[in-house]
Protein backbone atom coordinates (compact mmCIF):
# COMPACT_ATOMS: atom_id res chain seq x y z
CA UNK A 1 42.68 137.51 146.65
CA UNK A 2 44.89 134.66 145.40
CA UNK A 3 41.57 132.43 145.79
CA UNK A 4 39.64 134.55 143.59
CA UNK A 5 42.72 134.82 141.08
CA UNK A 6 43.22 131.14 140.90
CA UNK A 7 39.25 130.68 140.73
CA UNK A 8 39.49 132.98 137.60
CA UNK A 9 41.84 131.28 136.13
CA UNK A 10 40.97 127.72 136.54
CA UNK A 11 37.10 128.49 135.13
CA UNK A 12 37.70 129.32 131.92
CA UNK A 13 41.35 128.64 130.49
CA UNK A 14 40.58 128.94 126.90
CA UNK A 15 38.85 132.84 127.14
CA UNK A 16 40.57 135.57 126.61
CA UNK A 17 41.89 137.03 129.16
CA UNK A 18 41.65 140.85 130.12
CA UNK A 19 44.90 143.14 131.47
CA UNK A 20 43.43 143.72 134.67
CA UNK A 21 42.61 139.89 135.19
CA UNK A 22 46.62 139.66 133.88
CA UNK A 23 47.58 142.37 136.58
CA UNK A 24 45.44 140.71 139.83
CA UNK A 25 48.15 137.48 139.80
CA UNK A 26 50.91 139.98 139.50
CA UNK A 27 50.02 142.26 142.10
CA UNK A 28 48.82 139.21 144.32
CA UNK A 29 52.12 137.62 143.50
CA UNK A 30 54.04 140.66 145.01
CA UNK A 31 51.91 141.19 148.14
CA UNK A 32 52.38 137.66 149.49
CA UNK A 33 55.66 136.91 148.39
CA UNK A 34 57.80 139.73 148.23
CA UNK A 35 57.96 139.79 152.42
CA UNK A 36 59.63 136.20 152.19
CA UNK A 37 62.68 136.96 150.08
CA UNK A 38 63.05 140.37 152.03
CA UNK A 39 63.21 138.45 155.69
CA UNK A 40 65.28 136.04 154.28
CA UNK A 41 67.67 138.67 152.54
CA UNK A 42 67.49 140.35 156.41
CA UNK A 43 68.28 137.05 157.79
CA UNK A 44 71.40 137.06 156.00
CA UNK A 45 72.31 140.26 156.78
CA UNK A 46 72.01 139.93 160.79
CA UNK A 47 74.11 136.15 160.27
CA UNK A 48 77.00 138.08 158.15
CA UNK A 49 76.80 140.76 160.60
CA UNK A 50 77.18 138.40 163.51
CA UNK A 51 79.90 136.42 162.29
CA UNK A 52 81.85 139.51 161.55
CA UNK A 53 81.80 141.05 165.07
CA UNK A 54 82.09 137.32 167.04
CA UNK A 55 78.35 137.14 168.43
CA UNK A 56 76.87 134.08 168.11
């Protein structure tokens, strides 16, 4: 999908562009990055958690 969207947008930058063609980088956006900040924000969570009850 993120092909497809950048293959969009590189073809024609000077046409207008439609909202779902403005909603496709959005949603793509959110499907392959929103995991990453989640694990690392989980990440944190089982480090803090550690340190607090002396695992290591």
């Amino acid at each position: 999908m993120t092909h497809q969207v950048a293959r969009r947008q590189l073809d024609s930058p000077e046409r207008r562009v439609s909202g779902t063609e403005r909603v496709e980088p959005a949603v793509a956006s959110a499907v392959l990055f929103a995991p990453a900040p989640r694990a690392l924000h989980r990440s944190a969570r089982e480090e803090q958690s550690a340190r607090r009850h002396g695992i290591e």
